[in-house]
C-alpha atoms as a PDB file:
ATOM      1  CA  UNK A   1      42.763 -73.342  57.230  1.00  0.00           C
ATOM      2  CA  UNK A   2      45.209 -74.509  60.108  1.00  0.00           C
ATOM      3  CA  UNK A   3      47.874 -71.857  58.398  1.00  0.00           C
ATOM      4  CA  UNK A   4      44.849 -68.906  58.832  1.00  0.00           C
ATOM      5  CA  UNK A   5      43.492 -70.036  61.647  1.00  0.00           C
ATOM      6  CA  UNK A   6      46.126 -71.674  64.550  1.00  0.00           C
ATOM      7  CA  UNK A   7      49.300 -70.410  62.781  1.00  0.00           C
ATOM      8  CA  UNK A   8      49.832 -74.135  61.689  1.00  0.00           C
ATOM      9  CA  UNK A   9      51.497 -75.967  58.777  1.00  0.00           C
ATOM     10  CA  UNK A  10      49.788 -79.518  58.892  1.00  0.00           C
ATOM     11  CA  UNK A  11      49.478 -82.948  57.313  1.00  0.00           C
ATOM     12  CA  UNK A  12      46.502 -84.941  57.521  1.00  0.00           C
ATOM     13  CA  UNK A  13      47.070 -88.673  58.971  1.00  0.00           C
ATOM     14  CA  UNK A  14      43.244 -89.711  58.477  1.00  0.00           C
ATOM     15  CA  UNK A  15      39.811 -88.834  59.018  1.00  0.00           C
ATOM     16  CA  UNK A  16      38.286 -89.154  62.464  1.00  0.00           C
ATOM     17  CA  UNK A  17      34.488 -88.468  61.682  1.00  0.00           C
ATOM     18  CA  UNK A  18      32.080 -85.836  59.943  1.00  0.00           C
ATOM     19  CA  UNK A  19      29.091 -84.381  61.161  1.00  0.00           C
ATOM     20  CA  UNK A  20      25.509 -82.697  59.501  1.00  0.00           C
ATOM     21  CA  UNK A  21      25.553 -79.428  62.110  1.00  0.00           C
ATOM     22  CA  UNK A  22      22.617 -77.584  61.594  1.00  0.00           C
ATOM     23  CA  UNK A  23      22.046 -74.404  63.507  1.00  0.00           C
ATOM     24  CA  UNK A  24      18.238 -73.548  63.297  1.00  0.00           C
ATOM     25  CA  UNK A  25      18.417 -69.686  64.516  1.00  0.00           C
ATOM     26  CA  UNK A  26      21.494 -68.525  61.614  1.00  0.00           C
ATOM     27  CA  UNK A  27      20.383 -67.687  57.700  1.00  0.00           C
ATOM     28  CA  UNK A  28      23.220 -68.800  56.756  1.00  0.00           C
ATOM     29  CA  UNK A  29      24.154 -72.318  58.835  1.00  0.00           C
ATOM     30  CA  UNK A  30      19.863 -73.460  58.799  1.00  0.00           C
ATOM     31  CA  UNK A  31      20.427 -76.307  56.155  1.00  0.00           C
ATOM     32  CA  UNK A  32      23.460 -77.576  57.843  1.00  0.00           C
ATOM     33  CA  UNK A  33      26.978 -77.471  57.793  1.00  0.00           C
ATOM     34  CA  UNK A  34      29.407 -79.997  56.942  1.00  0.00           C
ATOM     35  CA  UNK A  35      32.081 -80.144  60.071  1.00  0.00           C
ATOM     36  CA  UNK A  36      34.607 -82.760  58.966  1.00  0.00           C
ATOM     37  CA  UNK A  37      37.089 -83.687  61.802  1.00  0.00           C
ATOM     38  CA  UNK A  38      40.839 -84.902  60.676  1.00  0.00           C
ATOM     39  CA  UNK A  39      43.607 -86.269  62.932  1.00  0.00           C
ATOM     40  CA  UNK A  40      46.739 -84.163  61.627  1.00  0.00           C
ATOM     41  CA  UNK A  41      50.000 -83.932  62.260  1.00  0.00           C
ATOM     42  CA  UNK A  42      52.142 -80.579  63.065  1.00  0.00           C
ATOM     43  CA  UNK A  43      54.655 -79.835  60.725  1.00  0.00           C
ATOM     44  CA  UNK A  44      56.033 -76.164  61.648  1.00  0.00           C
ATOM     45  CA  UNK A  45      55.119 -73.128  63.159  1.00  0.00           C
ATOM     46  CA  UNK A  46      54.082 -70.477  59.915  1.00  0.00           C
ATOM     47  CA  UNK A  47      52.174 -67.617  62.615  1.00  0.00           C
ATOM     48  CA  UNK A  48      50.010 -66.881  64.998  1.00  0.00           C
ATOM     49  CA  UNK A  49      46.654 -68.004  66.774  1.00  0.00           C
ATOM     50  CA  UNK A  50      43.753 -65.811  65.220  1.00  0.00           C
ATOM     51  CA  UNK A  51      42.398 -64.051  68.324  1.00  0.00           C
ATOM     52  CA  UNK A  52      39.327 -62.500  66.366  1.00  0.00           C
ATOM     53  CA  UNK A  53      37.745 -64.351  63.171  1.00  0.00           C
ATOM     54  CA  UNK A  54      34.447 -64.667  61.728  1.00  0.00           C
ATOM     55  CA  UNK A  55      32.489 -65.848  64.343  1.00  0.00           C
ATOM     56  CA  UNK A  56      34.192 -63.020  67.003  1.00  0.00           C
ATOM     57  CA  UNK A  57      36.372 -63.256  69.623  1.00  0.00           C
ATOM     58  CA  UNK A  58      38.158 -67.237  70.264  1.00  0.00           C
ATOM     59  CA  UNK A  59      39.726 -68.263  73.213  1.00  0.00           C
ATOM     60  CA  UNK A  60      42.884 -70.837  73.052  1.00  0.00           C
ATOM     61  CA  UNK A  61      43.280 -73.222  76.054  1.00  0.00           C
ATOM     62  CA  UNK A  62      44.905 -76.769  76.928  1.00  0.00           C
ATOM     63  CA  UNK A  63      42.763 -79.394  78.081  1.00  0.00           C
ATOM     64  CA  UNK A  64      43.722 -83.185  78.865  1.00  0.00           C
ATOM     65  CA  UNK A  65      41.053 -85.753  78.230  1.00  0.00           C
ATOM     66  CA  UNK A  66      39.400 -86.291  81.161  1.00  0.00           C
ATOM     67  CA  UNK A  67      38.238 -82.982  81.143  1.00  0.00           C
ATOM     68  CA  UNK A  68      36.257 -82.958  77.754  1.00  0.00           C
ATOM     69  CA  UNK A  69      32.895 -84.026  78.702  1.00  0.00           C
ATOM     70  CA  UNK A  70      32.855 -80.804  80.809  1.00  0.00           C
ATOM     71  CA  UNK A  71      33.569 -78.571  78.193  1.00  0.00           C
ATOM     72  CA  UNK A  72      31.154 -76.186  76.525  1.00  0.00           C
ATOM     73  CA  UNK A  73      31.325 -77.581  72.790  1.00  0.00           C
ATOM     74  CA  UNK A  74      28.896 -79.628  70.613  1.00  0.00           C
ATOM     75  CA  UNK A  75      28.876 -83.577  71.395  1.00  0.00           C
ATOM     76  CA  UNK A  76      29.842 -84.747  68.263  1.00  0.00           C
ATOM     77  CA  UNK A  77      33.204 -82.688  68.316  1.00  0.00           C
ATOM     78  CA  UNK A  78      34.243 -84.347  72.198  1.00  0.00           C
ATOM     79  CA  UNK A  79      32.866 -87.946  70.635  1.00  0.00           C
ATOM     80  CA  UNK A  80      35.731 -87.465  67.954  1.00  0.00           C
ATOM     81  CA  UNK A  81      37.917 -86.288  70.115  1.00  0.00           C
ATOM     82  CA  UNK A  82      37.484 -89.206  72.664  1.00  0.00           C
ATOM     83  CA  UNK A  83      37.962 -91.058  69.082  1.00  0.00           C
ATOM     84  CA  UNK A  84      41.279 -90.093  68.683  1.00  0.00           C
ATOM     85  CA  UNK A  85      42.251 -91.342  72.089  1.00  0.00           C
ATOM     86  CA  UNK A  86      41.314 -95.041  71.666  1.00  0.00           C
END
């Protein structure tokens, strides 16, 4: 997924958390999805960012920690990020 998705070869170090997300208004994503988060490590470079998936169009930005309660993302994704900083 990392190799698809950010262009990524990766090794997991550990689990940081999982999450039930349920999006009421898909057909698909109603019951829930299963988001499990992982702390990994960056091994090498294999490609490229993938500027159009799935869900549409993604945008790719750097943000230092202080700044994560302002951004516009589900809480349970800036809890395990704040997770990984402790």
């Amino acid at each position: 997924m990392m190799n698809e998705e950010l262009g990524y070869e990766v090794e997991v170090d550990r689990i940081i958390d999982a999450y039930l997300y349920t999006i009421k208004v898909s057909m698909d994503e109603n019951r829930g999805v299963l988001v499990v988060m992982y702390l990994c490590k960056i091994i090498k470079r294999v490609g490229g960012f993938e500027l159009i998936g799935e869900a549409g169009k993604a945008k790719f930005q750097q943000f230092s920690f202080d700044e994560i309660n302002a951004l516009n993302m589900p809480e349970f994704y800036k809890k395990a990020i704040m997770r990984v900083n402790e």
